[in-house]
PDB file of N, CA and C in Angstrom:
ATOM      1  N   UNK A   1      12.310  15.064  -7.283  1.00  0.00           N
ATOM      2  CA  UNK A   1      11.135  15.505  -6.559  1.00  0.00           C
ATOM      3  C   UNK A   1      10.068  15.914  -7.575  1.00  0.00           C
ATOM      4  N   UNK A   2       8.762  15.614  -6.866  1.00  0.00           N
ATOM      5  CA  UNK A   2       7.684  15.796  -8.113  1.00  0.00           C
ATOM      6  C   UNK A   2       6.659  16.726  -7.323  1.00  0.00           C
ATOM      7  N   UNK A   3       6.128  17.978  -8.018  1.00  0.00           N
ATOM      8  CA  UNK A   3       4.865  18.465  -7.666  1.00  0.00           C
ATOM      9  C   UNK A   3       4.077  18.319  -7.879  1.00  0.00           C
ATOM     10  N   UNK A   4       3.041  18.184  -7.073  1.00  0.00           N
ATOM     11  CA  UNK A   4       1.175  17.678  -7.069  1.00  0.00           C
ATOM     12  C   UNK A   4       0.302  18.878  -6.814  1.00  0.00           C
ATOM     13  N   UNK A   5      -0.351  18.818  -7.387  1.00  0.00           N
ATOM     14  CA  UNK A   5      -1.353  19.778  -7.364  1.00  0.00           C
ATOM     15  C   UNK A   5      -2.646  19.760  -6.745  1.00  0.00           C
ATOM     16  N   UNK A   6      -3.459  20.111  -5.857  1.00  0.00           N
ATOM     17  CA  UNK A   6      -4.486  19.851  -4.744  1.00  0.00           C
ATOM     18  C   UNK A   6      -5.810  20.906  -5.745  1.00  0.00           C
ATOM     19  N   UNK A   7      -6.577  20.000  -6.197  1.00  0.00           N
ATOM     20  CA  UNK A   7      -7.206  20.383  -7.206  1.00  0.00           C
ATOM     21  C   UNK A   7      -8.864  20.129  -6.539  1.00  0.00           C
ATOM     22  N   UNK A   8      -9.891  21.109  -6.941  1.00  0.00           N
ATOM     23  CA  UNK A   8     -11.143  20.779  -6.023  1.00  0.00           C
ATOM     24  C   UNK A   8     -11.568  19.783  -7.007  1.00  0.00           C
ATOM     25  N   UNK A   9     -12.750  18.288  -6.784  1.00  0.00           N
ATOM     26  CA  UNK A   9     -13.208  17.699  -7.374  1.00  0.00           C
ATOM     27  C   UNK A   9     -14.425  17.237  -7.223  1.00  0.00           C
ATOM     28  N   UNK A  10     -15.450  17.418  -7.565  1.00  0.00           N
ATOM     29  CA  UNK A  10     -16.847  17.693  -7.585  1.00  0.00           C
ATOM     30  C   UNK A  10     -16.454  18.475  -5.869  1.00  0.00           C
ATOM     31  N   UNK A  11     -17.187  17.502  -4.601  1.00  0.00           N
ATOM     32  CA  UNK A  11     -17.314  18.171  -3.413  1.00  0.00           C
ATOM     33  C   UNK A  11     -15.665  18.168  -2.255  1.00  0.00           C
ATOM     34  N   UNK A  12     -14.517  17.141  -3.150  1.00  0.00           N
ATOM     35  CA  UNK A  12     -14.006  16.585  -2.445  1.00  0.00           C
ATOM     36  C   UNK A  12     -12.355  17.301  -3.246  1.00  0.00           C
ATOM     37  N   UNK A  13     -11.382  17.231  -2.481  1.00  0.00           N
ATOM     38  CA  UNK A  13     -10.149  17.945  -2.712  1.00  0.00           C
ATOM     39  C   UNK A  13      -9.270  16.497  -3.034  1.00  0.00           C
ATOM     40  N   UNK A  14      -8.451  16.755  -4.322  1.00  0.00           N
ATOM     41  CA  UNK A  14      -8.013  15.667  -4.768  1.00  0.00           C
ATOM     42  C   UNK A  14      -6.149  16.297  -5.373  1.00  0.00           C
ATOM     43  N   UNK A  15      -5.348  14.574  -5.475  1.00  0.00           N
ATOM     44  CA  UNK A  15      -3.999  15.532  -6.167  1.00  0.00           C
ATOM     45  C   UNK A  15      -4.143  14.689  -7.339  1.00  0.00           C
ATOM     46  N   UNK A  16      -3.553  15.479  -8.123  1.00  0.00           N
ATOM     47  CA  UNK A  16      -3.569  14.714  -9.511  1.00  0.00           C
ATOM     48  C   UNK A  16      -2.197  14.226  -9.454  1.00  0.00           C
ATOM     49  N   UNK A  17      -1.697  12.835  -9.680  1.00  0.00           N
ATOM     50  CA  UNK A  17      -0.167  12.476  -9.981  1.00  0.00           C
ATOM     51  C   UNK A  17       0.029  12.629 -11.199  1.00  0.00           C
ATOM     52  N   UNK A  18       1.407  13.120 -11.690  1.00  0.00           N
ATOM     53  CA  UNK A  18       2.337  12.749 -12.951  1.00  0.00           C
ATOM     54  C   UNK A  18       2.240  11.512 -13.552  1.00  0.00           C
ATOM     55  N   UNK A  19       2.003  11.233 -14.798  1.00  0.00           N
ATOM     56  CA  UNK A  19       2.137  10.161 -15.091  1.00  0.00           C
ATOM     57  C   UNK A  19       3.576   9.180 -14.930  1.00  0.00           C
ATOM     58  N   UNK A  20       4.758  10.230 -14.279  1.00  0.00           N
ATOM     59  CA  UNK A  20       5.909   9.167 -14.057  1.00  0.00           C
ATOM     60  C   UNK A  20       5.471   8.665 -12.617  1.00  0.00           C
ATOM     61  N   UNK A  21       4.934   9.572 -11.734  1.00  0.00           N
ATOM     62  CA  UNK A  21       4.687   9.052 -10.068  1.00  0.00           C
ATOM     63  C   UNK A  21       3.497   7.939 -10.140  1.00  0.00           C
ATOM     64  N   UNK A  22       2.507   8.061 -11.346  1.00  0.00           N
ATOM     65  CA  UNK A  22       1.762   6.876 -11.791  1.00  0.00           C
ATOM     66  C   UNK A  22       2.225   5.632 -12.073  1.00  0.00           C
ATOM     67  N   UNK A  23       3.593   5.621 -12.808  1.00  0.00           N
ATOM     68  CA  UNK A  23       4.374   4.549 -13.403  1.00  0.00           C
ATOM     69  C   UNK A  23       5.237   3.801 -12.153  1.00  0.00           C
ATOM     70  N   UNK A  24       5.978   4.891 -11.732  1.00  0.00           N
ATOM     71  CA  UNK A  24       6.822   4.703 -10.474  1.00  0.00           C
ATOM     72  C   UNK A  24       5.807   3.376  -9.567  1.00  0.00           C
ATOM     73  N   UNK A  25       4.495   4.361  -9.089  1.00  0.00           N
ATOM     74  CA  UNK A  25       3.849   3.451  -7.868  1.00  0.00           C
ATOM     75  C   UNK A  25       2.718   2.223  -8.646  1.00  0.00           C
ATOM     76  N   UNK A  26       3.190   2.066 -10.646  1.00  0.00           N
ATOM     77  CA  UNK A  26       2.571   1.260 -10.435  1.00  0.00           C
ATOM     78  C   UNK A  26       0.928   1.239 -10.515  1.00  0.00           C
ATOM     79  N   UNK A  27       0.329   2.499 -10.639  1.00  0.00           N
ATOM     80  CA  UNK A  27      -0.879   2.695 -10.154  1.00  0.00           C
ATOM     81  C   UNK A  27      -1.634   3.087 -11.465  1.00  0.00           C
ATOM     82  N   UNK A  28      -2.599   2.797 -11.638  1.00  0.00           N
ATOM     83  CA  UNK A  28      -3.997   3.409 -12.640  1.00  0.00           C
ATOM     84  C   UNK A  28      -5.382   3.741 -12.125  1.00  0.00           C
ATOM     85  N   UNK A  29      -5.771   4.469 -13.006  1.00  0.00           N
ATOM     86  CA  UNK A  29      -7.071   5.189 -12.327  1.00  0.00           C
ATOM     87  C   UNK A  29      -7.914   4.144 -11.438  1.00  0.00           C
ATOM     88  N   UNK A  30      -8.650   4.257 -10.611  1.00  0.00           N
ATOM     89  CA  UNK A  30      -9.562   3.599  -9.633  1.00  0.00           C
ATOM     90  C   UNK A  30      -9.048   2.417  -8.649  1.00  0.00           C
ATOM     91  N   UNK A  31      -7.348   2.558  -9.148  1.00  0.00           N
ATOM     92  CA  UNK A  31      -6.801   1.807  -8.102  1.00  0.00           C
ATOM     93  C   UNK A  31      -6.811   2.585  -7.172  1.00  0.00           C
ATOM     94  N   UNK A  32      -6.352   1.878  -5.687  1.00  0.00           N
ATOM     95  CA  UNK A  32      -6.318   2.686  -4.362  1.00  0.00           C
ATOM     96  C   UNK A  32      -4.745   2.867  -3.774  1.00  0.00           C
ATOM     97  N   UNK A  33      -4.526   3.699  -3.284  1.00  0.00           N
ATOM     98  CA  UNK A  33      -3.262   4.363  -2.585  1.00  0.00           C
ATOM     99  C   UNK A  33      -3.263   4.811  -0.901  1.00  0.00           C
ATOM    100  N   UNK A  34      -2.652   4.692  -0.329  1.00  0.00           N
ATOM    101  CA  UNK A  34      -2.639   4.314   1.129  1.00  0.00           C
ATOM    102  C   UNK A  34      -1.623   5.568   1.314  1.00  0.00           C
ATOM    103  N   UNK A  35      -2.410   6.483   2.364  1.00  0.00           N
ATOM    104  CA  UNK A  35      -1.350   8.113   2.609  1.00  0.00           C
ATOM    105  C   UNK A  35      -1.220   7.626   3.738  1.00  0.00           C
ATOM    106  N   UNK A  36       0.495   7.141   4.544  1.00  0.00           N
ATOM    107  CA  UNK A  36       0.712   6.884   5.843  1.00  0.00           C
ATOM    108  C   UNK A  36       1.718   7.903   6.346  1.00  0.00           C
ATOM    109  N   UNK A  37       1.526   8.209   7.542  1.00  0.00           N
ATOM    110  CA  UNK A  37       2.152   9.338   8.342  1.00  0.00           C
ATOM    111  C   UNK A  37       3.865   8.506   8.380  1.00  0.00           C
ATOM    112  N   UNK A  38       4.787   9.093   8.057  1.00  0.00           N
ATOM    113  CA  UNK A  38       6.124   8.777   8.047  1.00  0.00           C
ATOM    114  C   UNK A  38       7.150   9.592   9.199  1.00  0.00           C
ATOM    115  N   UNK A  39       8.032   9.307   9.485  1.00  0.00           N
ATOM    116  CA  UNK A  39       8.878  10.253  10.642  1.00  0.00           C
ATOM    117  C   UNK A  39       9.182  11.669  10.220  1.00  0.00           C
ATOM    118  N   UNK A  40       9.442  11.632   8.586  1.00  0.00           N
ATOM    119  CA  UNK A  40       9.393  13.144   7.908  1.00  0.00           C
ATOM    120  C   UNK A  40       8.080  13.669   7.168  1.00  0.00           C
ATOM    121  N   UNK A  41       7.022  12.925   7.416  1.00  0.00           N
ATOM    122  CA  UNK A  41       5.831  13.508   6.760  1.00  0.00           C
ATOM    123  C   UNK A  41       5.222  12.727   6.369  1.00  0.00           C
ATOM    124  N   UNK A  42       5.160  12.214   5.353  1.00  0.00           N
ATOM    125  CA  UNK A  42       3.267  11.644   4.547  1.00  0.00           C
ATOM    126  C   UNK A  42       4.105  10.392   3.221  1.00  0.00           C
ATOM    127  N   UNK A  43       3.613   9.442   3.538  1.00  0.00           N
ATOM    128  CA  UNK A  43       4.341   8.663   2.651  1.00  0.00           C
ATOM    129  C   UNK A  43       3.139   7.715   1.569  1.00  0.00           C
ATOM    130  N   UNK A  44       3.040   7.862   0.087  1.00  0.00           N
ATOM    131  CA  UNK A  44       1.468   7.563  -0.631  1.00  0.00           C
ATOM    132  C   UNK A  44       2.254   5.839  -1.157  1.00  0.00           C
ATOM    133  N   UNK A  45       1.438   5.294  -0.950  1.00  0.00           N
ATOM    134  CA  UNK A  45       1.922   3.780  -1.492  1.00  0.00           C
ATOM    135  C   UNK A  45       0.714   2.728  -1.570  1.00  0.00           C
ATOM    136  N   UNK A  46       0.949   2.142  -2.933  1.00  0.00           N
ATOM    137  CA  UNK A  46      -0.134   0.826  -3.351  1.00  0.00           C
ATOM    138  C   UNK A  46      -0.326  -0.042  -2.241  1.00  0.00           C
ATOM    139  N   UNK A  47       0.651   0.072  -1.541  1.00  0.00           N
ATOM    140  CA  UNK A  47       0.211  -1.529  -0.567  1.00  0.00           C
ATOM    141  C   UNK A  47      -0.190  -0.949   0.647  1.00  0.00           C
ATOM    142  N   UNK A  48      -1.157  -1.639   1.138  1.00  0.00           N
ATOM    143  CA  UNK A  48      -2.219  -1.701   2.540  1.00  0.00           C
ATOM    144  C   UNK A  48      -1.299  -1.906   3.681  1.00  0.00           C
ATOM    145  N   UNK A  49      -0.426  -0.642   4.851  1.00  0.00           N
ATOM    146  CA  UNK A  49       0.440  -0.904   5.202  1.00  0.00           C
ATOM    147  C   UNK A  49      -0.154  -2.318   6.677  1.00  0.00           C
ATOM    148  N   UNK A  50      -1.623  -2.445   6.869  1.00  0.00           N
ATOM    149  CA  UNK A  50      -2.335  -2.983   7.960  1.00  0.00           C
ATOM    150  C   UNK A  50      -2.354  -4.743   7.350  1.00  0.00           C
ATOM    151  N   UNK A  51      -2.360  -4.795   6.162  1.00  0.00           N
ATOM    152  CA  UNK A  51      -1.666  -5.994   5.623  1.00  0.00           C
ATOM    153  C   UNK A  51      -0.636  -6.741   5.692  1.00  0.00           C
ATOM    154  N   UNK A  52       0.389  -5.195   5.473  1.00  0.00           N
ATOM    155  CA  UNK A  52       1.619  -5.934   5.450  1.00  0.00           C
ATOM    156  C   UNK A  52       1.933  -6.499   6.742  1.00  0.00           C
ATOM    157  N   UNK A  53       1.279  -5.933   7.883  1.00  0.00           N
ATOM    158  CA  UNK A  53       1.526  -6.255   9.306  1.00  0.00           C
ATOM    159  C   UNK A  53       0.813  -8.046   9.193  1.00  0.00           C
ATOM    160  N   UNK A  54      -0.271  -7.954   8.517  1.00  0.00           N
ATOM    161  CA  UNK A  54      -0.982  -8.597   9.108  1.00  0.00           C
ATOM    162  C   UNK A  54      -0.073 -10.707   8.259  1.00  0.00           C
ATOM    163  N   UNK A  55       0.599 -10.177   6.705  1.00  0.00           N
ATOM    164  CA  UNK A  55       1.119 -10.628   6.282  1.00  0.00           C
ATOM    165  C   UNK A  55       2.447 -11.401   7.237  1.00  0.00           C
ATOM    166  N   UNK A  56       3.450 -10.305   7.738  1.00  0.00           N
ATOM    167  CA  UNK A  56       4.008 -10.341   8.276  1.00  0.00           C
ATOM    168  C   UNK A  56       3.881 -11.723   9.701  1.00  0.00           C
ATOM    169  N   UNK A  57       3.169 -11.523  10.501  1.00  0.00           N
ATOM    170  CA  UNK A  57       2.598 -12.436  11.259  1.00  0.00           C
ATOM    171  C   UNK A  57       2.462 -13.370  10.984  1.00  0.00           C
ATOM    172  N   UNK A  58       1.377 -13.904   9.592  1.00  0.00           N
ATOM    173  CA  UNK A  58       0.836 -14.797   9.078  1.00  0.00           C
ATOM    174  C   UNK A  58       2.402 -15.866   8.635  1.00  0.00           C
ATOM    175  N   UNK A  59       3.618 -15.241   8.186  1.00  0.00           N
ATOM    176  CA  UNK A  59       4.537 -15.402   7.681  1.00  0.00           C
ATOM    177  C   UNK A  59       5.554 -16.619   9.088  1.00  0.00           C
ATOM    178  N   UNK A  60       4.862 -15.309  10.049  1.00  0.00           N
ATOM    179  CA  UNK A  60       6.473 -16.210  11.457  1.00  0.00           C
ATOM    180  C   UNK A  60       5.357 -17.216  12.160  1.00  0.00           C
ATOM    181  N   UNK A  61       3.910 -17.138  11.617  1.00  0.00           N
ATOM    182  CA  UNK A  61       3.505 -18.394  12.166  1.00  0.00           C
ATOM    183  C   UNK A  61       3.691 -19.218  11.261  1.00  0.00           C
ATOM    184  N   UNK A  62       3.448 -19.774  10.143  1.00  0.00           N
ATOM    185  CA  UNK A  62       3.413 -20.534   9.138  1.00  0.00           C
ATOM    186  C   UNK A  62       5.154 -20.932   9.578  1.00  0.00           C
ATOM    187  N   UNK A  63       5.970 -20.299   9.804  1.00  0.00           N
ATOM    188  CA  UNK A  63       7.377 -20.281   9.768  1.00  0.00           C
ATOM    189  C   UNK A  63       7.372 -21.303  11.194  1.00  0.00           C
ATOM    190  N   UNK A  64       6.569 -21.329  12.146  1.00  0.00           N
ATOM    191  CA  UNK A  64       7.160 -21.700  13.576  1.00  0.00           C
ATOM    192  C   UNK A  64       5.918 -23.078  13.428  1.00  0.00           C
ATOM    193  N   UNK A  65       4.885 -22.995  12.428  1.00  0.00           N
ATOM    194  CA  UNK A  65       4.081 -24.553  12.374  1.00  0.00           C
ATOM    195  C   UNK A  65       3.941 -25.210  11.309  1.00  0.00           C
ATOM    196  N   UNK A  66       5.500 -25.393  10.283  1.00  0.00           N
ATOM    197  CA  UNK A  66       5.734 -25.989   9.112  1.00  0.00           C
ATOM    198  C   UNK A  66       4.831 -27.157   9.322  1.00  0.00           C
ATOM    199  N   UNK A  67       5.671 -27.904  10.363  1.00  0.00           N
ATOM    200  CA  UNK A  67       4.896 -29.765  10.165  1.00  0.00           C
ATOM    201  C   UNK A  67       3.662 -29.598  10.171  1.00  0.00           C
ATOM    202  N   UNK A  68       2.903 -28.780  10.932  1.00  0.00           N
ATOM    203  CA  UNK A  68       1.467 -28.715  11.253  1.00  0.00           C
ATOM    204  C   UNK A  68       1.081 -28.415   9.745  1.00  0.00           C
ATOM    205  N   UNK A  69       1.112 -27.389   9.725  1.00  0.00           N
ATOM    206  CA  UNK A  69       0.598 -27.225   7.987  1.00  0.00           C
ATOM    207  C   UNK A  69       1.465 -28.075   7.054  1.00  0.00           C
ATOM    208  N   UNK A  70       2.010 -28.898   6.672  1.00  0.00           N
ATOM    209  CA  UNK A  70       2.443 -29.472   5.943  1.00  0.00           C
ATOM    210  C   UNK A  70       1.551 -31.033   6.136  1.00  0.00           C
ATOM    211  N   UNK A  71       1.176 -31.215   7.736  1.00  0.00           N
ATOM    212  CA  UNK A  71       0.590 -32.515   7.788  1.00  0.00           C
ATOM    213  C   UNK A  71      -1.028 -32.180   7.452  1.00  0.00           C
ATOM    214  N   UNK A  72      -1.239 -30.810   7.394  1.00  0.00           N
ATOM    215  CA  UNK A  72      -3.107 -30.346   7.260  1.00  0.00           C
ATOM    216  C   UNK A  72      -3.206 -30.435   5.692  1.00  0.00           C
ATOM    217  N   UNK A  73      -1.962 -30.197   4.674  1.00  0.00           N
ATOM    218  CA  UNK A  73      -2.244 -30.106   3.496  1.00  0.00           C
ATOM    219  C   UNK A  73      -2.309 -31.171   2.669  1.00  0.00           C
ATOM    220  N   UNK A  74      -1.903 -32.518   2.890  1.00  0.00           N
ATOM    221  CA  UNK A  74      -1.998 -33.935   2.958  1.00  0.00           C
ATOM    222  C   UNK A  74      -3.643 -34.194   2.363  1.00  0.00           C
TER     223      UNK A  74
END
């Protein structure tokens, strides 16, 4: 478990991560992080969870109109 610190920044309230929770998620300054509500609380992660949905979809159609896209890429 890691503690964060809720630090004021110019007008706006910010946490500073550890550089291992930096490494862990992957992340560097002016990248973006996605805070989603979880069943036990607050879950911070690189990926756009409205993507992954949207990925997801994109995935079982492509999956259910192989020939179609296979005959459009021709």
């Amino acid at each position: 478990m890691l503690v964060l610190k809720v630090t004021k920044i110019g007008n706006s309230t910010g946490l500073l991560l550890p550089k291992e929770a930096a490494a862990r998620l992957q992340v560097e300054p002016g990248d973006v992080v996605y805070l989603t509500e979880a069943p036990d609380g607050y879950r911070i992660t690189p990926h756009d969870p409205d993507f992954e949905r949207q990925m997801a979809s994109a995935r079982k159609l492509m999956k259910k109109r192989r020939a179609a896209l296979r005959e459009l890429a021709k």
